[in-house]
Protein backbone atom coordinates (compact mmCIF):
# COMPACT_ATOMS: atom_id res chain seq x y z
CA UNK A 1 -3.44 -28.99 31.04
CA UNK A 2 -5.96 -26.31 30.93
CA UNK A 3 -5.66 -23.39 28.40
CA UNK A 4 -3.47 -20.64 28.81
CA UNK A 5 -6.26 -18.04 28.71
CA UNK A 6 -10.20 -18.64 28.16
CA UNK A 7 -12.79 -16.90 26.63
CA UNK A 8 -13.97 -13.39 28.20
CA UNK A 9 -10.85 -13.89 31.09
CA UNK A 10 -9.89 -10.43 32.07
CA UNK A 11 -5.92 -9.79 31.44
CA UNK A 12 -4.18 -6.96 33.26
CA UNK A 13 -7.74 -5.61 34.46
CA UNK A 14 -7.95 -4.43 30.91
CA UNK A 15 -8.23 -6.96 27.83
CA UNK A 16 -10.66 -9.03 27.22
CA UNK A 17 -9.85 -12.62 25.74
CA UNK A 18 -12.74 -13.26 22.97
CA UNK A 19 -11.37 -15.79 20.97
CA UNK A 20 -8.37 -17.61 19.87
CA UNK A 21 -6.87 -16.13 16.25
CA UNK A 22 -4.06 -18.73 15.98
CA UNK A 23 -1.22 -20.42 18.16
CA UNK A 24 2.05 -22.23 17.31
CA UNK A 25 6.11 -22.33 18.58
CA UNK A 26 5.72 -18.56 18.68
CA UNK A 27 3.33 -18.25 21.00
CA UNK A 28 -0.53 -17.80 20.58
CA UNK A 29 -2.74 -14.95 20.03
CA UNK A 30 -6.04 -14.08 20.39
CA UNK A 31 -8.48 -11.64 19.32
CA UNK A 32 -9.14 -9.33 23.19
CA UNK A 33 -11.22 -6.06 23.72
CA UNK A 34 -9.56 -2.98 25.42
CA UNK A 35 -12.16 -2.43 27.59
CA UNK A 36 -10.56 0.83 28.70
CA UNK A 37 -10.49 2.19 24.79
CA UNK A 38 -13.78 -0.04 23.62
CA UNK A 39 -12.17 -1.35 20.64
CA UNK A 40 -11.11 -4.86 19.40
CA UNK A 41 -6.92 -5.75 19.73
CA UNK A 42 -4.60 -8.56 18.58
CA UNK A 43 -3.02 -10.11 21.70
CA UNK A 44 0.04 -12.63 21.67
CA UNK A 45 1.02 -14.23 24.43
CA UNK A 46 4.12 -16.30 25.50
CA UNK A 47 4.10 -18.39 28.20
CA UNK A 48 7.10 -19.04 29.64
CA UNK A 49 6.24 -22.41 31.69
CA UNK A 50 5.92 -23.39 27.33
CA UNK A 51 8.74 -22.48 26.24
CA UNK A 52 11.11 -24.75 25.29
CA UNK A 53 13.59 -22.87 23.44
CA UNK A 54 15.41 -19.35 25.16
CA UNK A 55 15.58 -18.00 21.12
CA UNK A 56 11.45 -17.46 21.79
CA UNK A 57 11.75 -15.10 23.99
CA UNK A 58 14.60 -13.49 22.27
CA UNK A 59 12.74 -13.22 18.66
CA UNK A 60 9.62 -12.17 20.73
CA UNK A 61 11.28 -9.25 22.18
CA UNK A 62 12.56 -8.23 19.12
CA UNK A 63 8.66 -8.33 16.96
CA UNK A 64 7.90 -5.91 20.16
CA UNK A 65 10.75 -3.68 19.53
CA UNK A 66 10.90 -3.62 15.48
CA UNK A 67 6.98 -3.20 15.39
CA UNK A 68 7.26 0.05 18.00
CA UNK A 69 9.12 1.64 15.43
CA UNK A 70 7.33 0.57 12.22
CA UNK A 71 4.83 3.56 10.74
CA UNK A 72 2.95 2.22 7.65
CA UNK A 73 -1.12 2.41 7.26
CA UNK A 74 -0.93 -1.05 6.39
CA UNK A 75 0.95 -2.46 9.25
CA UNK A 76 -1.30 -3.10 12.28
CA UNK A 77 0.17 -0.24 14.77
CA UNK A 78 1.94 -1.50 18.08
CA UNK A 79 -0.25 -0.68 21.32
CA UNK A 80 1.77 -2.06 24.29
CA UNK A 81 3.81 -4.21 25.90
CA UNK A 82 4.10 -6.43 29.40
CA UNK A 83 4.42 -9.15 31.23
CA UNK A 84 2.54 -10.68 34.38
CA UNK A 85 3.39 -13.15 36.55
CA UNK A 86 1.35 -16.25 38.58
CA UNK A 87 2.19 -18.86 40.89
CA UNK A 88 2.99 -21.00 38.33
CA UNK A 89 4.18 -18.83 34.66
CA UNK A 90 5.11 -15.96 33.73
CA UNK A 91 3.64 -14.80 30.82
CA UNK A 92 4.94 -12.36 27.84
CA UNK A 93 1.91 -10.32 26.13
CA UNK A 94 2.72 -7.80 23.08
CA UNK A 95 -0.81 -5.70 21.96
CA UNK A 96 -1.81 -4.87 18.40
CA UNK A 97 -4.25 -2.99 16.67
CA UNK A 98 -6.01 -5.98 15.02
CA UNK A 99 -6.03 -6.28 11.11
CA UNK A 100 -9.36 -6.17 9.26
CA UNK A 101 -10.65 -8.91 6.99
CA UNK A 102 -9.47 -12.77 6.72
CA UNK A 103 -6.08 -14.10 5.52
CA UNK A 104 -5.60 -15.17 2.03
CA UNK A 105 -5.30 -18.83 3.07
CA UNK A 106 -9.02 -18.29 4.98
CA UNK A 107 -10.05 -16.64 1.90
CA UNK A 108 -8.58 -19.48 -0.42
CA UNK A 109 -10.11 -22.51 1.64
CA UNK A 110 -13.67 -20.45 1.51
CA UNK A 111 -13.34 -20.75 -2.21
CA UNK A 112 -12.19 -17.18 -3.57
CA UNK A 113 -10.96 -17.68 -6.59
CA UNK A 114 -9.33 -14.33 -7.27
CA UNK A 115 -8.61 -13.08 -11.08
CA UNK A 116 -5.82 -12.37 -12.65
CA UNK A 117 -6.10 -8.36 -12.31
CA UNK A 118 -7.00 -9.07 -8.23
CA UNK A 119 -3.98 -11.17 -7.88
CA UNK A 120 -1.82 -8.57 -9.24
CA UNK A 121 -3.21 -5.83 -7.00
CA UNK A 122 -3.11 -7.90 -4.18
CA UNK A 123 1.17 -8.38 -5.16
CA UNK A 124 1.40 -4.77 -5.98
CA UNK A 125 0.29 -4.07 -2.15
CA UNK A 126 2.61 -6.26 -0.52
CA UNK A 127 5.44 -5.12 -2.56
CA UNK A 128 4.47 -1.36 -1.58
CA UNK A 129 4.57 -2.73 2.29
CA UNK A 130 8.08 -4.41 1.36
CA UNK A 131 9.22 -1.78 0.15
CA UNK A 132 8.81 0.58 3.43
CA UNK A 133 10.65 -2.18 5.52
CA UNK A 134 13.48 -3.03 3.14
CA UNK A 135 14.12 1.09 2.99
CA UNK A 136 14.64 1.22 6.78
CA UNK A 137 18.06 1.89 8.15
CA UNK A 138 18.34 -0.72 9.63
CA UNK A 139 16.32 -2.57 6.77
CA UNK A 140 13.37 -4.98 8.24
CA UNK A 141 13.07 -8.59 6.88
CA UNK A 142 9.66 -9.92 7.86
CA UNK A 143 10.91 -13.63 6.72
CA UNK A 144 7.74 -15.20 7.02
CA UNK A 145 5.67 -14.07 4.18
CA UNK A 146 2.90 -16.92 3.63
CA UNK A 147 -0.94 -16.61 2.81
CA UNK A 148 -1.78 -16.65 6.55
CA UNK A 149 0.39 -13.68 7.43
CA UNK A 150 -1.65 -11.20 4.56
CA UNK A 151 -5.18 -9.98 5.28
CA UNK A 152 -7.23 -8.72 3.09
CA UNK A 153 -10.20 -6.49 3.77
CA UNK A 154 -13.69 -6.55 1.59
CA UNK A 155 -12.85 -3.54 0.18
CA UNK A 156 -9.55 -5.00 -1.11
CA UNK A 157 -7.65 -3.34 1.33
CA UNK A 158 -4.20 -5.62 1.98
CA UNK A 159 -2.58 -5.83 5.63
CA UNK A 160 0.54 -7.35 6.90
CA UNK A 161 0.98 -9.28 9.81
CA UNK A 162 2.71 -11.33 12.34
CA UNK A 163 6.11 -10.15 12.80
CA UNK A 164 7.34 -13.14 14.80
CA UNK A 165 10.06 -14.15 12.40
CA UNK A 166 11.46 -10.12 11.66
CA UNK A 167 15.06 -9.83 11.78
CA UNK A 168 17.07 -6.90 11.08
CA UNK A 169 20.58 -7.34 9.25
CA UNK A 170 22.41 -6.33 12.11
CA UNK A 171 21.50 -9.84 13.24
CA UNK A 172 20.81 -13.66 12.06
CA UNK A 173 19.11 -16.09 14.11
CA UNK A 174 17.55 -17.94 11.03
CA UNK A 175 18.65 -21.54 12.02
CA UNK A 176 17.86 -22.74 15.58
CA UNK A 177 19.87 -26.44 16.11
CA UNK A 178 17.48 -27.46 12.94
CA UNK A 179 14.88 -25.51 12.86
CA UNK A 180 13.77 -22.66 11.17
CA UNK A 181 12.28 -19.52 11.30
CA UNK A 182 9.97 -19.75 8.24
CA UNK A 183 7.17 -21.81 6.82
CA UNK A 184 7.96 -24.94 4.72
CA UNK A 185 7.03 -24.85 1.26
CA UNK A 186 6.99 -20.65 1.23
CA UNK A 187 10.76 -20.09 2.40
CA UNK A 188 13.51 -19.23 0.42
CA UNK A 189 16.10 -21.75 -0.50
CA UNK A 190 19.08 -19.59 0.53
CA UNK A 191 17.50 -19.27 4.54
CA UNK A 192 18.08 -23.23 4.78
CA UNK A 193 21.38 -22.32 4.82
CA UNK A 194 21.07 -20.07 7.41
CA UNK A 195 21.04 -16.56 4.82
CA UNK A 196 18.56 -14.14 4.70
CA UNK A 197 17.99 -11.16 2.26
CA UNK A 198 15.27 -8.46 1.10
CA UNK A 199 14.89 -11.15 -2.05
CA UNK A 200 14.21 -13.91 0.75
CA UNK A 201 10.94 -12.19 1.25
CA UNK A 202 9.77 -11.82 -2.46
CA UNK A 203 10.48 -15.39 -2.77
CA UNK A 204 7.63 -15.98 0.05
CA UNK A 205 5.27 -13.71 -1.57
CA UNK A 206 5.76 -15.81 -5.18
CA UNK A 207 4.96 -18.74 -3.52
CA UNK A 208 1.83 -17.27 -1.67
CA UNK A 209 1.01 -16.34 -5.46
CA UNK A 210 0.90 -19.63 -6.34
CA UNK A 211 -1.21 -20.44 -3.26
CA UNK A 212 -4.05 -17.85 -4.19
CA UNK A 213 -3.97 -18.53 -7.78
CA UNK A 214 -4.42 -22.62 -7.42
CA UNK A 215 -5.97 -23.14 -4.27
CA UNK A 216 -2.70 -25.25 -3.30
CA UNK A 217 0.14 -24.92 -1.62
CA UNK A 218 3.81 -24.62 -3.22
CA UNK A 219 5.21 -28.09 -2.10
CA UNK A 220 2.36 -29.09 -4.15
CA UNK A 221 4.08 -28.48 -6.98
CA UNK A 222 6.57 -30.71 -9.10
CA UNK A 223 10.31 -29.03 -9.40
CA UNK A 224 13.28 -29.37 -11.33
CA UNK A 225 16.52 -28.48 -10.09
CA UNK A 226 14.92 -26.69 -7.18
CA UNK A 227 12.57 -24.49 -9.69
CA UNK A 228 8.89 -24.97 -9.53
CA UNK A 229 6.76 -26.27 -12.61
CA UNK A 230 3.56 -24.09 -12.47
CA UNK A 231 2.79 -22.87 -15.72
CA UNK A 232 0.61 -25.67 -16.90
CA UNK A 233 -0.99 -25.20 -13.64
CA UNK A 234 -2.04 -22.02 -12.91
CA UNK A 235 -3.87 -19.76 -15.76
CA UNK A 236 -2.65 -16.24 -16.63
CA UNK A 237 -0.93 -13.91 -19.00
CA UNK A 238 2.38 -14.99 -20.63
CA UNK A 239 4.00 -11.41 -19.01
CA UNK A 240 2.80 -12.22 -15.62
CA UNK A 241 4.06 -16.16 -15.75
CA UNK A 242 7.21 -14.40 -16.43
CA UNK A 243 7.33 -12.18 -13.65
CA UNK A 244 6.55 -15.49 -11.34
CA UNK A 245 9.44 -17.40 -13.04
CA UNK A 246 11.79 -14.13 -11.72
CA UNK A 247 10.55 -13.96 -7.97
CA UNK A 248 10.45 -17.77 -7.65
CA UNK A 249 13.89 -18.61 -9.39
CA UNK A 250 15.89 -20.67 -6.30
CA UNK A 251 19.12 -18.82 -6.55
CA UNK A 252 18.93 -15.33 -4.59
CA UNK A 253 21.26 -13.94 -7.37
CA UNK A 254 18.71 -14.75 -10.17
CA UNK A 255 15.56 -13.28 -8.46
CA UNK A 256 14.42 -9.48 -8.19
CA UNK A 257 17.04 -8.13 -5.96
CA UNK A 258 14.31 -5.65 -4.18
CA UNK A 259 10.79 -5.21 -4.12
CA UNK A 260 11.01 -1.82 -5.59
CA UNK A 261 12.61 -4.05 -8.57
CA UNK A 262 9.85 -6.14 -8.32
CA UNK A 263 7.26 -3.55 -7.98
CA UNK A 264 8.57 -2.05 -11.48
CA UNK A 265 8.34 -5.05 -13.34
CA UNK A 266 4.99 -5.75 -12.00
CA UNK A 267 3.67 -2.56 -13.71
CA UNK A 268 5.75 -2.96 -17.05
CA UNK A 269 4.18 -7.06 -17.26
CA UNK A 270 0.59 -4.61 -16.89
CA UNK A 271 1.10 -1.91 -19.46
CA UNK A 272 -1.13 -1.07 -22.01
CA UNK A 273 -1.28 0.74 -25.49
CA UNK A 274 -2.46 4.21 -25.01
CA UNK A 275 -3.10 6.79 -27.03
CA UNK A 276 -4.72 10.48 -26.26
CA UNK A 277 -8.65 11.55 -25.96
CA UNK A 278 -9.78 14.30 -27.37
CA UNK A 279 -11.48 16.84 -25.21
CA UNK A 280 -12.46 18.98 -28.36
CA UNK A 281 -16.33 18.05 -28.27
CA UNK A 282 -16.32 18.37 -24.27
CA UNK A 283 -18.06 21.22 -23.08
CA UNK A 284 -18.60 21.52 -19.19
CA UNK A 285 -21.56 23.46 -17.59
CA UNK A 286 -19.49 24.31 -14.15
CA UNK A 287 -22.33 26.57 -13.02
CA UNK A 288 -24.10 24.06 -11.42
CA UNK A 289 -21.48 22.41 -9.16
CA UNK A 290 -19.35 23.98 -5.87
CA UNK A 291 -16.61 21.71 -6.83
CA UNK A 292 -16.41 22.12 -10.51
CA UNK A 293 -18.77 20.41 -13.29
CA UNK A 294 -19.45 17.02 -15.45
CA UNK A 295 -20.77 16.31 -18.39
CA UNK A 296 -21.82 12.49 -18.87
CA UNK A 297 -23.19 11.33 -22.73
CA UNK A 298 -24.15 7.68 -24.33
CA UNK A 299 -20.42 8.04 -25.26
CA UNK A 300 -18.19 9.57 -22.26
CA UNK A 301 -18.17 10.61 -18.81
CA UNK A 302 -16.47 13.52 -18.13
CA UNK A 303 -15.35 15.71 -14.90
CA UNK A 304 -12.98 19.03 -14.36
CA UNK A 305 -11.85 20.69 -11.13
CA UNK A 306 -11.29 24.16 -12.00
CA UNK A 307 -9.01 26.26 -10.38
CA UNK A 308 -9.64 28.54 -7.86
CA UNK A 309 -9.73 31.70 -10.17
CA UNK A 310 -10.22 34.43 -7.12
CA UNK A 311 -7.00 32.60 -5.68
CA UNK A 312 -5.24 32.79 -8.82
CA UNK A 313 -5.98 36.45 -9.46
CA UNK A 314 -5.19 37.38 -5.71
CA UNK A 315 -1.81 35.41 -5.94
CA UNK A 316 -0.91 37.44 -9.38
CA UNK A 317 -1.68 40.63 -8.21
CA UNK A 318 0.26 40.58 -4.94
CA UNK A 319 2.99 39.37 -7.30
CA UNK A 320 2.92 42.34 -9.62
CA UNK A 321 2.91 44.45 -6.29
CA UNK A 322 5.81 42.63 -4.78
CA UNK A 323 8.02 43.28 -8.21
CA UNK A 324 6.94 47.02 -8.32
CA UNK A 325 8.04 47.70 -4.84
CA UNK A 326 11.47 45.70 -5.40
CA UNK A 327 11.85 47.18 -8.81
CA UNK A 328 11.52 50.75 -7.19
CA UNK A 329 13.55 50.26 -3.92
CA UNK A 330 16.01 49.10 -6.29
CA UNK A 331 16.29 52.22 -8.56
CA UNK A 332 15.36 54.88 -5.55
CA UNK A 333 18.70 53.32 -4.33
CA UNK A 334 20.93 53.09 -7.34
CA UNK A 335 21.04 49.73 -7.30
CA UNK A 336 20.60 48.77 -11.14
CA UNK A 337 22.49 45.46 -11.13
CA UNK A 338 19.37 43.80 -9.03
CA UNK A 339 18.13 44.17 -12.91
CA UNK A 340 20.51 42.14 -14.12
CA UNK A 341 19.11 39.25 -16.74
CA UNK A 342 19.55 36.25 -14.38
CA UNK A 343 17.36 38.63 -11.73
CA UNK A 344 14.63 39.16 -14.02
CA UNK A 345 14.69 35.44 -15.24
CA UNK A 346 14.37 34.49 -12.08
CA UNK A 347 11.16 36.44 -11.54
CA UNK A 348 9.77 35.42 -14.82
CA UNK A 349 9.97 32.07 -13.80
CA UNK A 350 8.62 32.03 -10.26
CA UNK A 351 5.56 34.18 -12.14
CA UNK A 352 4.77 31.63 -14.46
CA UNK A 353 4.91 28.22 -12.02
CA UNK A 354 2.83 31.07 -9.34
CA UNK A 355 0.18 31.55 -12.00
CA UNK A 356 -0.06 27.40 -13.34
CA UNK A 357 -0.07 25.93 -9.93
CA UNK A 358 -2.78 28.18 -9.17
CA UNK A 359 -4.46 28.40 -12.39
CA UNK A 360 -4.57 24.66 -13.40
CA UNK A 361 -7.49 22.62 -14.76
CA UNK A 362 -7.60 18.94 -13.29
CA UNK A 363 -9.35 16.69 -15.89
CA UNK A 364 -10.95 13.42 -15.57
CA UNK A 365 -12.42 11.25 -18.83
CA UNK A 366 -13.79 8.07 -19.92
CA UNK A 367 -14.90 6.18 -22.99
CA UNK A 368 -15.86 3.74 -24.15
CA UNK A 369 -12.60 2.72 -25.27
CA UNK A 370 -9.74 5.06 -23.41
CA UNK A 371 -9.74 7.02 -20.25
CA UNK A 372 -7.17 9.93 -19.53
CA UNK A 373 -6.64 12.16 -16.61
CA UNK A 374 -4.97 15.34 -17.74
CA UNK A 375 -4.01 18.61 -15.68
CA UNK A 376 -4.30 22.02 -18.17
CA UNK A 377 -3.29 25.38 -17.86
CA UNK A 378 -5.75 26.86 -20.69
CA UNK A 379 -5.43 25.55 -23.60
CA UNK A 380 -1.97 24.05 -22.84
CA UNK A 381 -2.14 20.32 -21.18
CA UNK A 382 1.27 19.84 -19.45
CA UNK A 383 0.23 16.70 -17.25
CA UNK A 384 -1.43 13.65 -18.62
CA UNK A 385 -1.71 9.74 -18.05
CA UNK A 386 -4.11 7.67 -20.69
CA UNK A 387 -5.11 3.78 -20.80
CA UNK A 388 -7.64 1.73 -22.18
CA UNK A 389 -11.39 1.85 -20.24
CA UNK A 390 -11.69 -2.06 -20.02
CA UNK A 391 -8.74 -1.99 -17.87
CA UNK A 392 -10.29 0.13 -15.27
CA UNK A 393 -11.35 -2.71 -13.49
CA UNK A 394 -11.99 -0.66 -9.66
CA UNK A 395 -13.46 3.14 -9.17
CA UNK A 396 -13.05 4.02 -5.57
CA UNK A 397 -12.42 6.46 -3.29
CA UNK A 398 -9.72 6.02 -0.76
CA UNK A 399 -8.58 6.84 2.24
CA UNK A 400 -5.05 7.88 2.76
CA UNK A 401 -3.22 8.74 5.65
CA UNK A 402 -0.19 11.40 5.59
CA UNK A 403 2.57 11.23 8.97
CA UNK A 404 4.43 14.20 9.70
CA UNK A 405 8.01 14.61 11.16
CA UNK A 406 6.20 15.64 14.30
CA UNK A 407 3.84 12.55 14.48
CA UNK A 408 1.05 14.28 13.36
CA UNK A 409 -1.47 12.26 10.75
CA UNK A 410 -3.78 13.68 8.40
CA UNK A 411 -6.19 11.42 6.32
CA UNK A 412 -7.94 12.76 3.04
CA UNK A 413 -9.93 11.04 0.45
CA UNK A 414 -8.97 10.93 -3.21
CA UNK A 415 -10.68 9.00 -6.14
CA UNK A 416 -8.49 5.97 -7.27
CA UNK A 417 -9.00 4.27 -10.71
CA UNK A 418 -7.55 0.61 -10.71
CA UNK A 419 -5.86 0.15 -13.88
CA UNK A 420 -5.23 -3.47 -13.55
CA UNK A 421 -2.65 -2.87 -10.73
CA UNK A 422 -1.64 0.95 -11.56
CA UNK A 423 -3.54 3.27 -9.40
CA UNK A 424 -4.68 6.49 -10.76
CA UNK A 425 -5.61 9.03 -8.54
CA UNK A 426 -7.56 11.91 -8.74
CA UNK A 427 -9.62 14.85 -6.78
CA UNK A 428 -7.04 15.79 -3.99
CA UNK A 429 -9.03 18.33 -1.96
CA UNK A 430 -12.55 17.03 -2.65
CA UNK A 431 -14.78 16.23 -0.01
CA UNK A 432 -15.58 12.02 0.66
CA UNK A 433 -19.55 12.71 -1.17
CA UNK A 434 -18.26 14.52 -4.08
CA UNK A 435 -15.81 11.70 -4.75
CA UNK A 436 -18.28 9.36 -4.37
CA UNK A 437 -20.59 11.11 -6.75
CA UNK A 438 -17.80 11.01 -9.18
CA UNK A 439 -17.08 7.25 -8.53
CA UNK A 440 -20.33 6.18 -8.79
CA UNK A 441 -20.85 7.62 -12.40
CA UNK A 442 -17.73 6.17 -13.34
CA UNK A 443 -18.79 3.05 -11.88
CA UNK A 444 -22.57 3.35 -14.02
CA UNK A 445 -21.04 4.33 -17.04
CA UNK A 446 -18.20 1.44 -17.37
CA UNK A 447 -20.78 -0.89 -15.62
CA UNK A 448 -18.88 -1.86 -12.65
CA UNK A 449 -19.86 -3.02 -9.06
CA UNK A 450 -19.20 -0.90 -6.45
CA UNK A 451 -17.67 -2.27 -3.59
């Protein structure tokens, strides 16, 4: 039997087959071309004439529908649906924008051997992507969280993928006369009995721990009463072999109960000592800069954003003129309980958060031995986060993308510091180059390679 589609045949006078990106009960799919947009799409296809179980089609239908509706940056977005019909088939197609980078079981059998801090970034990711689909109403469970469902990019960048197996809770199809949706070896124990839960899916993404951080796969390893043995196998921190023993325990009611759960104890198993940095020798030239100044020694590397002090004059002068015309209507008319001490309260207080959102100091510096990020209204610091340098593992400046009600999306670049797997952001408003600029001194100073 000839293939069901071949290299560079033309689909719907539009898509381009290029080559196949994987195939198995739930259909196959193939990397195409739009050839009416010039960019590269996921295709799957279900043929009919192959089916040999209705369900297919059903859970087919359903990836189309749940993944029309899903709105996350690290989701490939839904393109289109259709179907087209021969002599012989009919065949189901659903198009996707197409993930960038390789799956972590490509990556794996290439011989990445990821470290401890890039495993834990890698989680802290997925969990964020969990998250979003276990908060919908109704909530999504992907079910079939495995190393060849997660891409990764080069730049570190995590994806999610293949929505074949999604369910909402509205509905269960888990057990098909004996067979499952799910991968051996990465399901949860409780969807063998035909249950399925937000904690079904951190189970799956335990497991595809394991896979990344031994190169094997979880059957691999020995069990005892249903609980797998990997701590002589794998090598990492005590804290973070404790978090695996929690999203990998068998029984649904002794696991994290949600990935926001999980998410949290992720960061806790990753804190550090801190203590403050003193920013009493730091003195900034911000003459020389349009975007505010740094200052980088043998010893530090330091940046500040100033605030806009025209716009923070402007805003307290209209102020002032806004409370002299209210304060004089009010007494031309008689009116002396608008000064009542609740009123005039109330205006104090809108005055003062006025004049420190708009006359804030955004700071940014790093030792040897500590970094801290720390927001100042003159001498008074009323924002700060601190850690320890040698945990900023990552400087670099991404890309995020903001959705509106309306459907509108807005991308803007901000400087992230990787703190093992806490992100630290910083420079909201800056342009890409002057992040960059900022990043790559980071990046000298600590001695770290840029992506």
């Amino acid at each position: 039997m000839s293939s069901l589609h071949e290299p560079n045949d033309i689909v719907a006078d539009r898509y381009r087959i290029l080559n196949v990106l994987g195939s198995g009960g739930m259909g196959t799919t193939y990397k195409a071309e739009d050839t009416h947009e010039s960019i590269r799409v996921a295709m799957k296809v279900v043929s009919l004439q192959r089916v040999t179980d209705w369900k297919v089609l059903e859970l087919f239908d359903r990836e189309a529908r749940v993944l029309s509706n899903l709105n996350h940056p690290q989701i490939p977005n839904y393109l289109a649906q259709f179907k087209l019909d021969t002599d012989d088939d009919r065949r189901f197609y659903l198009i996707q924008e197409i993930a960038p980078g390789q799956s972590l079981e490509t990556l794996v059998k290439r011989g990445w051997q990821p470290t401890e801090t890039e495993v834990k970034r890698l989680l802290f990711n997925v969990l964020e992507i969990l998250d979003y689909l276990h908060s919908l109403h109704p909530p999504v469970i992907h079910r079939d969280i495995k190393p060849q469902n997660i891409m990764r990019d080069d730049d570190g960048s995590v994806y999610l993928v293949d929505f074949g197996a999604v369910q909402d809770v509205y509905r269960n199809t888990l057990t098909r006369g004996g067979t499952f949706v799910g991968t051996l070896g990465y399901m949860a124990h409780e969807q063998f009995r035909g249950e399925v839960c937000a904690a079904s899916d951190l189970y799956g993404l335990g497991t595809t721990a394991l896979f990344v951080l031994s190169g094997k796969p979880p059957d691999s390893f020995p069990q005892k009463r249903l609980k797998l043995q990997f701590r002589d196998r794998i090598s990492v921190s005590p804290k973070f072999a404790d978090w695996l023993e929690k999203i990998l325990e068998p029984s649904v009611e002794d696991r994290f109960a949600s990935a926001k759960e999980a998410l949290n104890a992720l960061q806790r198993a990753s804190t550090v000592s801190q203590s403050p940095i003193s920013l009493n020798s730091i003195d900034i030239d911000r003459t020389n800069s349009t975007w505010g100044g740094m200052q980088k020694t043998d010893g530090y590397v330091a940046f500040v954003l100033p605030s806009n002090r025209l716009k923070a004059r402007t805003i307290k002068i209209l102020y002032f003129i806004v409370f002299i015309a209210f304060a004089i209507s009010s007494i031309s008319s008689g009116n002396f309980a608008a000064f009542s001490a609740v009123t005039l309260m109330s205006w104090i207080l809108v005055g003062l958060i006025l004049v420190v959102a708009f006359g804030t100091d955004r700071w940014l510096i790093v030792d040897r031995k500590q970094f801290q990020l720390k927001w100042r209204f003159g001498k008074f610091t009323y924002w700060k986060k601190q850690g320890q340098s040698e945990d900023l593992d990552l400087v670099e400046v991404e890309v995020q993308t903001f959705s509106s009600k309306k459907g509108k999306t807005t991308m803007k670049p901000v400087l992230c510091l990787w703190e093992g797997v806490r992100p630290h952001y910083f420079g909201s408003g800056l342009y890409f180059s002057e992040l960059s600029l900022i990043a790559q001194n980071i990046q000298d100073f600590l001695g770290l390679d840029p992506l």
